[in-house]
N, C-alpha and C. Protein backbone atom coordinates (compact mmCIF):
# COMPACT_ATOMS: atom_id res chain seq x y z
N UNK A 1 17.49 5.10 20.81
CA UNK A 1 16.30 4.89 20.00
C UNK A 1 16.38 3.50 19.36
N UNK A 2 15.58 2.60 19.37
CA UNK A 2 15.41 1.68 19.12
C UNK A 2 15.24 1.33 17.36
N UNK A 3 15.69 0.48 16.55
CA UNK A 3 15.13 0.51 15.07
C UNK A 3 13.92 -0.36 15.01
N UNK A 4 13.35 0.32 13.81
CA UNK A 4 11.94 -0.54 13.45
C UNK A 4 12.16 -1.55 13.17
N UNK A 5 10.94 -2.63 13.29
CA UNK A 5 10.78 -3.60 12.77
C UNK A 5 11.52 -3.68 10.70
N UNK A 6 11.94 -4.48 10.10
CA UNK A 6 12.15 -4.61 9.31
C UNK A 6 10.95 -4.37 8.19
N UNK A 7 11.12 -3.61 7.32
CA UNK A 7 9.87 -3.38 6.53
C UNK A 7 10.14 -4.04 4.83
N UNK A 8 9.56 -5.35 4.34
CA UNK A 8 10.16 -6.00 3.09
C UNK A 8 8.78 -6.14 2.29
N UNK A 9 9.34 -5.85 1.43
CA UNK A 9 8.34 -5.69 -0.28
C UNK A 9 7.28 -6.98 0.08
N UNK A 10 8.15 -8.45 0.45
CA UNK A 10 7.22 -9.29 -0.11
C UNK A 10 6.26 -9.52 1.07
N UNK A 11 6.62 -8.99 2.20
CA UNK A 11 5.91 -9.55 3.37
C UNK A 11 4.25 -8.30 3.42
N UNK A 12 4.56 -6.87 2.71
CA UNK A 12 3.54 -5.70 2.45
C UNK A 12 2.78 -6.24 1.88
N UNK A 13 2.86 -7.35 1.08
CA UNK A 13 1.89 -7.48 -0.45
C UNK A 13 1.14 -8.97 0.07
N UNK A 14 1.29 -9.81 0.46
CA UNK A 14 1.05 -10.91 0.99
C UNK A 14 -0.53 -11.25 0.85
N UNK A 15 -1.49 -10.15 1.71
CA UNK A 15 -2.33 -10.51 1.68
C UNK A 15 -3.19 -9.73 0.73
N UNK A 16 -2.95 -8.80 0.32
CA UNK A 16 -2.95 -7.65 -0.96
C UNK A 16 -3.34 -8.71 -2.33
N UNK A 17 -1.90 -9.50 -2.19
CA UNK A 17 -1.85 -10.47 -3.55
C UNK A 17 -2.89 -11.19 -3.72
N UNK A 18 -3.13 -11.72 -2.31
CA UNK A 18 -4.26 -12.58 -2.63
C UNK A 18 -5.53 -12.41 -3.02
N UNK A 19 -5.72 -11.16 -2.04
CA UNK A 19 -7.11 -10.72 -2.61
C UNK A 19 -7.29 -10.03 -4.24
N UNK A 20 -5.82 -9.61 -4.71
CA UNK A 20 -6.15 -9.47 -5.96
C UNK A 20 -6.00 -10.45 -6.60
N UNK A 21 -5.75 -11.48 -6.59
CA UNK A 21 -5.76 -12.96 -7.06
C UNK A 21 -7.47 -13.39 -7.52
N UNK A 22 -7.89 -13.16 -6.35
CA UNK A 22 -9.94 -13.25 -5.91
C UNK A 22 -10.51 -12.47 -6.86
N UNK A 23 -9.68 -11.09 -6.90
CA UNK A 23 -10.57 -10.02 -7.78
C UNK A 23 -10.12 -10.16 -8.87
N UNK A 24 -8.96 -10.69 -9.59
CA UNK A 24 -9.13 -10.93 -10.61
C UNK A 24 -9.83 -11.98 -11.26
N UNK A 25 -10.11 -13.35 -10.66
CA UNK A 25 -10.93 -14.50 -11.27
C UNK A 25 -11.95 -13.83 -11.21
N UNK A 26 -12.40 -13.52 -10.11
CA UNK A 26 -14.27 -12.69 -10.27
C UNK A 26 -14.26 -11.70 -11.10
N UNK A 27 -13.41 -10.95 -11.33
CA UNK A 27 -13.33 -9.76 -12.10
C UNK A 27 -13.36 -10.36 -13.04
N UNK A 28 -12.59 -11.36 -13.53
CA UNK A 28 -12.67 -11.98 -15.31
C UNK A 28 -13.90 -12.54 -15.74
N UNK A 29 -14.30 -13.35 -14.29
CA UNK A 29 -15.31 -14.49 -14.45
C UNK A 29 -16.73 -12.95 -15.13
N UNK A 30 -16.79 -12.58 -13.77
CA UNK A 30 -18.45 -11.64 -14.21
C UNK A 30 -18.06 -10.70 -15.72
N UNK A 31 -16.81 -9.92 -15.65
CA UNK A 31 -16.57 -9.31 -16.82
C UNK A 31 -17.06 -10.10 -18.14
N UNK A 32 -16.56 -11.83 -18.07
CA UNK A 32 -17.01 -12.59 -19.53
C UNK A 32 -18.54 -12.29 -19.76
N UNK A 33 -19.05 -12.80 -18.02
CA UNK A 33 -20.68 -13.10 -18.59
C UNK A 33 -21.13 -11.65 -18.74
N UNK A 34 -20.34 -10.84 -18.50
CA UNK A 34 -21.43 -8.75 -18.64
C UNK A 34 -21.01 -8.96 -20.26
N UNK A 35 -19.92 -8.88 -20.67
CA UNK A 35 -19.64 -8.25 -22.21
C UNK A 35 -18.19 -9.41 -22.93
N UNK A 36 -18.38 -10.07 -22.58
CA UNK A 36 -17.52 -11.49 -23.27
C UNK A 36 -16.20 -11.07 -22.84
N UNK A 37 -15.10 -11.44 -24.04
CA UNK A 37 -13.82 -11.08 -23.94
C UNK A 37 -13.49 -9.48 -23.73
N UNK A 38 -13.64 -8.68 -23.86
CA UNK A 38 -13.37 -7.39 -23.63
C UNK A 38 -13.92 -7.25 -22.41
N UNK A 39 -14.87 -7.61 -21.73
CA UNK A 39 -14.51 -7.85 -20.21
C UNK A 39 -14.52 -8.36 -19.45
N UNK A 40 -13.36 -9.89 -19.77
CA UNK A 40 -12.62 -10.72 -19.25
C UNK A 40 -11.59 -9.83 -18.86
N UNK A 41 -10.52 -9.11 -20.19
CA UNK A 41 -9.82 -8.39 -20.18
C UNK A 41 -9.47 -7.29 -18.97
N UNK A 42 -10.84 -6.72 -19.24
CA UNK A 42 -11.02 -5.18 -18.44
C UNK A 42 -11.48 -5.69 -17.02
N UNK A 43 -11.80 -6.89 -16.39
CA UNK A 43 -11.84 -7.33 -15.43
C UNK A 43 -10.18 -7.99 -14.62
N UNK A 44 -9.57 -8.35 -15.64
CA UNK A 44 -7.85 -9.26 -15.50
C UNK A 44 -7.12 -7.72 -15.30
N UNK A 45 -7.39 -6.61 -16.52
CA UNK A 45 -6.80 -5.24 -16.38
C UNK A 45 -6.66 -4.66 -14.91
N UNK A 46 -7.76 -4.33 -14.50
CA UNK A 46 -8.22 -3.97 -13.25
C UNK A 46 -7.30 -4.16 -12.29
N UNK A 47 -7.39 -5.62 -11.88
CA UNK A 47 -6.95 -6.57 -10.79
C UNK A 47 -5.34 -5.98 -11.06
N UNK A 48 -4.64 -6.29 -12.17
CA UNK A 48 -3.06 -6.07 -12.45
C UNK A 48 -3.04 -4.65 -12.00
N UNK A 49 -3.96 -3.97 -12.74
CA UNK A 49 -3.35 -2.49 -12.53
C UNK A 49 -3.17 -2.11 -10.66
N UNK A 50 -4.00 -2.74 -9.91
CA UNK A 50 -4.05 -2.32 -8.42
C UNK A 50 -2.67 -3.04 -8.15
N UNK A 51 -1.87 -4.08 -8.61
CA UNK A 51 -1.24 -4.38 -7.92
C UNK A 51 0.11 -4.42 -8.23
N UNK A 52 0.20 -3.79 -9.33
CA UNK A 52 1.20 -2.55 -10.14
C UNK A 52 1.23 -1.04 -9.34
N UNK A 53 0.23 -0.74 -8.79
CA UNK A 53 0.00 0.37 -7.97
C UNK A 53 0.90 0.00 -7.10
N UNK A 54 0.04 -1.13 -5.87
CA UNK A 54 0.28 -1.54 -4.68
C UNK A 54 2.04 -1.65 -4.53
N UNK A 55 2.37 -2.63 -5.35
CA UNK A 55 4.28 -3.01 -5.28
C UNK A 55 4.54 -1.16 -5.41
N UNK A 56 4.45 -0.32 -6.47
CA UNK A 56 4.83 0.67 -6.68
C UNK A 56 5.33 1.47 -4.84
N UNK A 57 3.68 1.58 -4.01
CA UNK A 57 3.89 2.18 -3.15
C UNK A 57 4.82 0.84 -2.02
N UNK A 58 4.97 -0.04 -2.09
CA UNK A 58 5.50 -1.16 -1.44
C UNK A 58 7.40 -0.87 -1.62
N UNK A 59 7.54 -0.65 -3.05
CA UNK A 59 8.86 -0.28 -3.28
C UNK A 59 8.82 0.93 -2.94
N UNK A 60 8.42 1.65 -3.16
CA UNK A 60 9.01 3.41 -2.24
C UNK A 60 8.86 3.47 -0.95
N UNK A 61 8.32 3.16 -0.05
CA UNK A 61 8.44 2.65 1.42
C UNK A 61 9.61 2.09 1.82
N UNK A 62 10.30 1.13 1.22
CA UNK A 62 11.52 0.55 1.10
C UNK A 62 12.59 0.96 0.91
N UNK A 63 12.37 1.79 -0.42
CA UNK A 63 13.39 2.53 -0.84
C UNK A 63 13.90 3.44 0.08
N UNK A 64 13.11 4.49 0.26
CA UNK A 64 12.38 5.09 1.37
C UNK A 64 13.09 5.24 3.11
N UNK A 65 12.68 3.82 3.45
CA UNK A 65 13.62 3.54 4.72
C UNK A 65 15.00 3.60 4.31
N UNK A 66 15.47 2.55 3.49
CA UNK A 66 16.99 2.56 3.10
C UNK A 66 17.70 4.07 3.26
N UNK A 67 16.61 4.72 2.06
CA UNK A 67 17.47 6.22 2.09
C UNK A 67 17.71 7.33 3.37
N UNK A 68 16.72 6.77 4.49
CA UNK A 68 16.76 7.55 5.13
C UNK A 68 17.36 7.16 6.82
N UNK A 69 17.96 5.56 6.46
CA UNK A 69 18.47 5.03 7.58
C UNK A 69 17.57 4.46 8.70
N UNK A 70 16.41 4.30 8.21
CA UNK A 70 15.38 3.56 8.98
C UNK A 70 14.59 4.78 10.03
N UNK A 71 14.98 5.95 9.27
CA UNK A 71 14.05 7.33 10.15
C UNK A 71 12.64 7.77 9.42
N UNK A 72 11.61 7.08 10.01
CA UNK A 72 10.95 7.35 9.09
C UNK A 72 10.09 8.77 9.33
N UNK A 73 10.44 9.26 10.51
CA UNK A 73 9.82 10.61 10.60
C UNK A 73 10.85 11.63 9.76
N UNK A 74 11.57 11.41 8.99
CA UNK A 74 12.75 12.39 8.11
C UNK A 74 11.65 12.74 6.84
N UNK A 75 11.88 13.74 6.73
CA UNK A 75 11.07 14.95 5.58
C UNK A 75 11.42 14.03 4.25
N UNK A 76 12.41 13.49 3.83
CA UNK A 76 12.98 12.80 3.10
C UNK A 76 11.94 11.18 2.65
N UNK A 77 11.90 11.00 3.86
CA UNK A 77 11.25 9.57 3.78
C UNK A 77 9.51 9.93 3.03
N UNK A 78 9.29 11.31 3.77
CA UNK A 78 7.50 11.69 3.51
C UNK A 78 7.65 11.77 1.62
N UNK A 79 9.02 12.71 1.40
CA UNK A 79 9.11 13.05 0.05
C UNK A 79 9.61 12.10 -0.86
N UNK A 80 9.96 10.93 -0.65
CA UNK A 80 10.50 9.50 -1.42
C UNK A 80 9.02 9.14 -1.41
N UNK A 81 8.09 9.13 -0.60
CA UNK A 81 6.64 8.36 -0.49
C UNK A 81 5.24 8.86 -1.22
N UNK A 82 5.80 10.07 -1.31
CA UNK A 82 4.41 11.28 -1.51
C UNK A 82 4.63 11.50 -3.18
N UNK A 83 6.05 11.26 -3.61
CA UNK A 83 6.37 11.35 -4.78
C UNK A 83 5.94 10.40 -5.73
N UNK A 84 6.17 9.24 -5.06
CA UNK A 84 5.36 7.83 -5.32
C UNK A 84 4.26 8.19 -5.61
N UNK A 85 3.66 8.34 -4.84
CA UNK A 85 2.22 8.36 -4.63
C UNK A 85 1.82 9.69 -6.11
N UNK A 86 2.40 10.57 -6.41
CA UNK A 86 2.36 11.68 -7.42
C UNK A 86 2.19 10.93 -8.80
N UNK A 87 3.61 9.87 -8.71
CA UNK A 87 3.76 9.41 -9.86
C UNK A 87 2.86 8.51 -10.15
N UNK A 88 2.48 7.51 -9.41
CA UNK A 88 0.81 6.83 -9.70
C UNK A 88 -0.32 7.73 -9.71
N UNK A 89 -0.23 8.75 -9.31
CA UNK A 89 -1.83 9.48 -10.09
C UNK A 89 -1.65 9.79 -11.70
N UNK A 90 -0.33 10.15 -11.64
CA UNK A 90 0.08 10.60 -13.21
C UNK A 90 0.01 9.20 -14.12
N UNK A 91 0.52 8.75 -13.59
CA UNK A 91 0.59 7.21 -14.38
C UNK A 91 -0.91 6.95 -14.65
N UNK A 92 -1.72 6.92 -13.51
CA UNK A 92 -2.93 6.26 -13.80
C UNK A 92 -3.97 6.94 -14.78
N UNK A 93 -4.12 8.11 -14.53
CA UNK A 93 -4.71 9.38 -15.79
C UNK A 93 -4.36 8.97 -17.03
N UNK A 94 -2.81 8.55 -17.69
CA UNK A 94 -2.55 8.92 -18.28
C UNK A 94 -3.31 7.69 -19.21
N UNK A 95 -2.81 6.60 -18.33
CA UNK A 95 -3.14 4.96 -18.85
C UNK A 95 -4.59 4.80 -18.87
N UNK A 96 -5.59 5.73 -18.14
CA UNK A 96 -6.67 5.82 -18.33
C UNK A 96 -7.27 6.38 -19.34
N UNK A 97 -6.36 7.75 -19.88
CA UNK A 97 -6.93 8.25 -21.02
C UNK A 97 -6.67 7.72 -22.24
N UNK A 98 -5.45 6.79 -22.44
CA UNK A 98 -4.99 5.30 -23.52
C UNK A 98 -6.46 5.08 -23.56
N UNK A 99 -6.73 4.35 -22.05
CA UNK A 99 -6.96 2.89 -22.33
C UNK A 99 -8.99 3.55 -22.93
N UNK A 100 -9.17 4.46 -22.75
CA UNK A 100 -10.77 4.85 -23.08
C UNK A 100 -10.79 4.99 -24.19
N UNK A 101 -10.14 4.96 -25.51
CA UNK A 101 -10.17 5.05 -26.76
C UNK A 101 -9.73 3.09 -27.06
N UNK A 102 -9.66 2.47 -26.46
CA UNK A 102 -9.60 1.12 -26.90
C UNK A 102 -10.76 0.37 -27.27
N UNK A 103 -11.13 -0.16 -28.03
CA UNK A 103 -12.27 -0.92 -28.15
C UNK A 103 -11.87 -2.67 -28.04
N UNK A 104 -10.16 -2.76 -27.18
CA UNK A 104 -10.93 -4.56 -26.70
C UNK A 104 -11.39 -4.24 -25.08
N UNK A 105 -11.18 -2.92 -24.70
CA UNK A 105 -11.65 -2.67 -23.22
C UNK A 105 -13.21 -2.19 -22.93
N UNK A 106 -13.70 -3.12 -21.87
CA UNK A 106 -15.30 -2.95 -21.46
C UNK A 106 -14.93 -1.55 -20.11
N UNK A 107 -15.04 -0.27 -20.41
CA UNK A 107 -14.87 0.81 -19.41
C UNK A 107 -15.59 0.44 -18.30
N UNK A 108 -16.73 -0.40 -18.71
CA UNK A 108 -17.97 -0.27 -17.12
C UNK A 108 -16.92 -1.65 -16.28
N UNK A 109 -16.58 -2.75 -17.21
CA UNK A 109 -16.45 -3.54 -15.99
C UNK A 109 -14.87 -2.92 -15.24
N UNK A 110 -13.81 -2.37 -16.42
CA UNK A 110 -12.44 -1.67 -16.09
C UNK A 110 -13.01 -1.35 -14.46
N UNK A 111 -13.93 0.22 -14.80
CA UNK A 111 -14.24 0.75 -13.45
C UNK A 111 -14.73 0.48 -12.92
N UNK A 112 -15.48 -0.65 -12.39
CA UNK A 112 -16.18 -1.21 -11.22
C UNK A 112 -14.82 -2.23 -10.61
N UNK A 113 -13.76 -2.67 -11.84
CA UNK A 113 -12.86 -3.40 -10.91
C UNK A 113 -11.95 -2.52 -10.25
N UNK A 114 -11.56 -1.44 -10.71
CA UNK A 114 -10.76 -0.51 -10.05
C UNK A 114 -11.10 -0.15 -9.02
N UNK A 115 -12.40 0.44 -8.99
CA UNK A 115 -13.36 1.14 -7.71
C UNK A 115 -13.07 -0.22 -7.05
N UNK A 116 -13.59 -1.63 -7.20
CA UNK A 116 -13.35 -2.16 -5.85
C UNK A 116 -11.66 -2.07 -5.63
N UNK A 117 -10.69 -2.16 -6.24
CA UNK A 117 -9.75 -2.52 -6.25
C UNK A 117 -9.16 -1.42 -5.00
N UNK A 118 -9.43 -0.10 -5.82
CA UNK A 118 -9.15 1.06 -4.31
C UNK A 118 -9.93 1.26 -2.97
N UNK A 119 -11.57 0.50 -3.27
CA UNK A 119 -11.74 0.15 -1.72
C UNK A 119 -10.77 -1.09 -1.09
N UNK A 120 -10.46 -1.85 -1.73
CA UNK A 120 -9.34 -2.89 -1.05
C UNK A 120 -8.42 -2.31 -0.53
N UNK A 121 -7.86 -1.51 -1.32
CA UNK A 121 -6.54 -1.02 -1.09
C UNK A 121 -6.66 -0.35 0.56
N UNK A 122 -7.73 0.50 0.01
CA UNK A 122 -7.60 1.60 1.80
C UNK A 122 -8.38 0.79 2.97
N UNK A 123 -8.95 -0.65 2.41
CA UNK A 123 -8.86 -1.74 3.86
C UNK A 123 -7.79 -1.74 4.23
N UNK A 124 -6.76 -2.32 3.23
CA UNK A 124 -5.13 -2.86 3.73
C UNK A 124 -4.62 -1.72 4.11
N UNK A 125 -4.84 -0.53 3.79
CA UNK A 125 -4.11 0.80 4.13
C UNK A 125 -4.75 0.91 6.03
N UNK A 126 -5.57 1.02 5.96
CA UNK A 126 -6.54 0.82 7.74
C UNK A 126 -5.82 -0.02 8.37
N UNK A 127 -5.78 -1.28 8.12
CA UNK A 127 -5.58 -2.51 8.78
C UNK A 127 -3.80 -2.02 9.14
N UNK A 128 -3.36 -1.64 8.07
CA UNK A 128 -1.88 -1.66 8.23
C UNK A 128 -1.46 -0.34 9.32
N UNK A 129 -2.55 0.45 9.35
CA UNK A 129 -1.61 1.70 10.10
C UNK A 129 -2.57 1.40 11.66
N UNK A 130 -3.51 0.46 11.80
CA UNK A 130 -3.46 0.34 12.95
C UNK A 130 -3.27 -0.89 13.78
N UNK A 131 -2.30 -1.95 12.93
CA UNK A 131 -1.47 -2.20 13.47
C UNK A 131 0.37 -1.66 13.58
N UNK A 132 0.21 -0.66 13.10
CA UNK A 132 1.80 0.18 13.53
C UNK A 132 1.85 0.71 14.72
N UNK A 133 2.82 0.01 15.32
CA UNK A 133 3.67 0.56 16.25
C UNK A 133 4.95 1.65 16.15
N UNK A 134 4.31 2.67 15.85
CA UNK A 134 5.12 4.10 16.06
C UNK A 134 5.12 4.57 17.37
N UNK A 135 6.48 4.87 18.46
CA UNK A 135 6.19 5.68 18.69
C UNK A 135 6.26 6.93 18.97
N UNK A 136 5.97 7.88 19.42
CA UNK A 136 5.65 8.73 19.39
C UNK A 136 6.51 9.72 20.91
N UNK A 137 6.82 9.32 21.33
CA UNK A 137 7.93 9.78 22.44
C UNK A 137 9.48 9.21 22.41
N UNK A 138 10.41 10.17 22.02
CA UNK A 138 11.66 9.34 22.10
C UNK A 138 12.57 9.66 23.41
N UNK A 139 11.84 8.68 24.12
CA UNK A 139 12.52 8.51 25.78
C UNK A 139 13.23 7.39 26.03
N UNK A 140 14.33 7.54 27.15
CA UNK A 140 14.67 6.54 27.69
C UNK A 140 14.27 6.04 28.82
N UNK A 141 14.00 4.95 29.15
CA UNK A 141 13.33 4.16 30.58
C UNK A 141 14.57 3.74 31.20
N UNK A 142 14.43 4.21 32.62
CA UNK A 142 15.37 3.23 33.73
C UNK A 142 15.61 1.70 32.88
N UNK A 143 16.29 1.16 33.48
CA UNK A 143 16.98 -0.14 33.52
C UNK A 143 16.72 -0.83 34.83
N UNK A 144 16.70 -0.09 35.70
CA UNK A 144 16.65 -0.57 37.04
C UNK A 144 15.99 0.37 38.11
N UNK A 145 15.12 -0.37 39.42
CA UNK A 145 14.89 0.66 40.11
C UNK A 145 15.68 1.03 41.36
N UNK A 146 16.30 1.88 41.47
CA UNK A 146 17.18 2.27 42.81
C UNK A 146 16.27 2.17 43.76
N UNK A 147 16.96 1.72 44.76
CA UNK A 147 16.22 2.26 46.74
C UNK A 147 16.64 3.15 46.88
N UNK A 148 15.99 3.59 47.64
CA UNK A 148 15.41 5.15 48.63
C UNK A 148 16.90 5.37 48.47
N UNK A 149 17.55 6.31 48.27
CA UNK A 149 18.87 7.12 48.44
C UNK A 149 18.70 7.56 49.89
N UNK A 150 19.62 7.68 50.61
CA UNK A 150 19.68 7.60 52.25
C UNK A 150 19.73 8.96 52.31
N UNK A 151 19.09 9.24 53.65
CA UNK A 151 18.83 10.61 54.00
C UNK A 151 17.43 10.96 53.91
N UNK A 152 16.58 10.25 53.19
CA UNK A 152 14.90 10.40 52.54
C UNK A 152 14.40 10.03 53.62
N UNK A 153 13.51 10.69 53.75
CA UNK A 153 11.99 10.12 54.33
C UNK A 153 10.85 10.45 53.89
N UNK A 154 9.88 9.14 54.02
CA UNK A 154 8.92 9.03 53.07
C UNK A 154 8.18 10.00 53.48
């Protein structure tokens, strides 16, 4: 069986970063002109929080392989990933129910940057699983092709 390609934190986030880079200036920029500083803020909030997410699931993928010796079909690897994924819903509820009693936060622009922020996300999530090369049969191929073994006829 062959090992995977190498899977590294900074090379997952690359183009992730950038586009939250985009969504945060636009996110700050329109947040000022909707409701001033409070959503500059809740526009800059937004953008960070997706990509506090993003590394989150970037490091458990990682972790992830390590723990499981680069098998990523191991029950282990699903449950290092899925756990992740548990602990950012919890996280995010929780920081959501903080952050709605704040008054330097604009909620409308917060959630319009988030909402785009998780349509971004499940672009890069698309893009990324169909370029993966998994596969899916663990066979071995000849090396070489033999001639006719004697005695055969075609």
């Amino acid at each position: 069986m062959s090992t995977p390609r190498s899977f590294t934190v900074l090379s997952s986030l690359k183009w992730p970063a950038i586009t939250i880079g985009i969504l945060a200036v636009a996110g700050g920029i329109v947040g000022y002109f909707v409701s001033g500083v409070p959503g500059l803020v809740s526009g800059l909030l937004g953008a960070v929080m997706w990509l506090v997410f993003l590394a989150l699931t970037a490091i458990s993928i990682q972790v992830a392989i390590r723990a499981t010796k680069h098998d990523p079909g191991s029950p282990v690897f699903f449950a290092i990933v899925l756990g992740s994924w548990f602990l950012k819903l919890v996280l995010f509820v929780l920081v959501a129910i903080w952050m709605r009693s704040q008054s330097w936060l604009d909620p409308a622009v917060f959630f319009v940057t988030v909402i785009i922020a998780v349509v971004g996300s499940l672009v890069f999530d698309v893009i990324a699983f169909q370029r993966a090369r998994v596969p899916y049969v663990d066979a071995e191929l000849p090396t070489s092709v033999e001639p006719d073994a004697p005695g055969k006829t075609p």
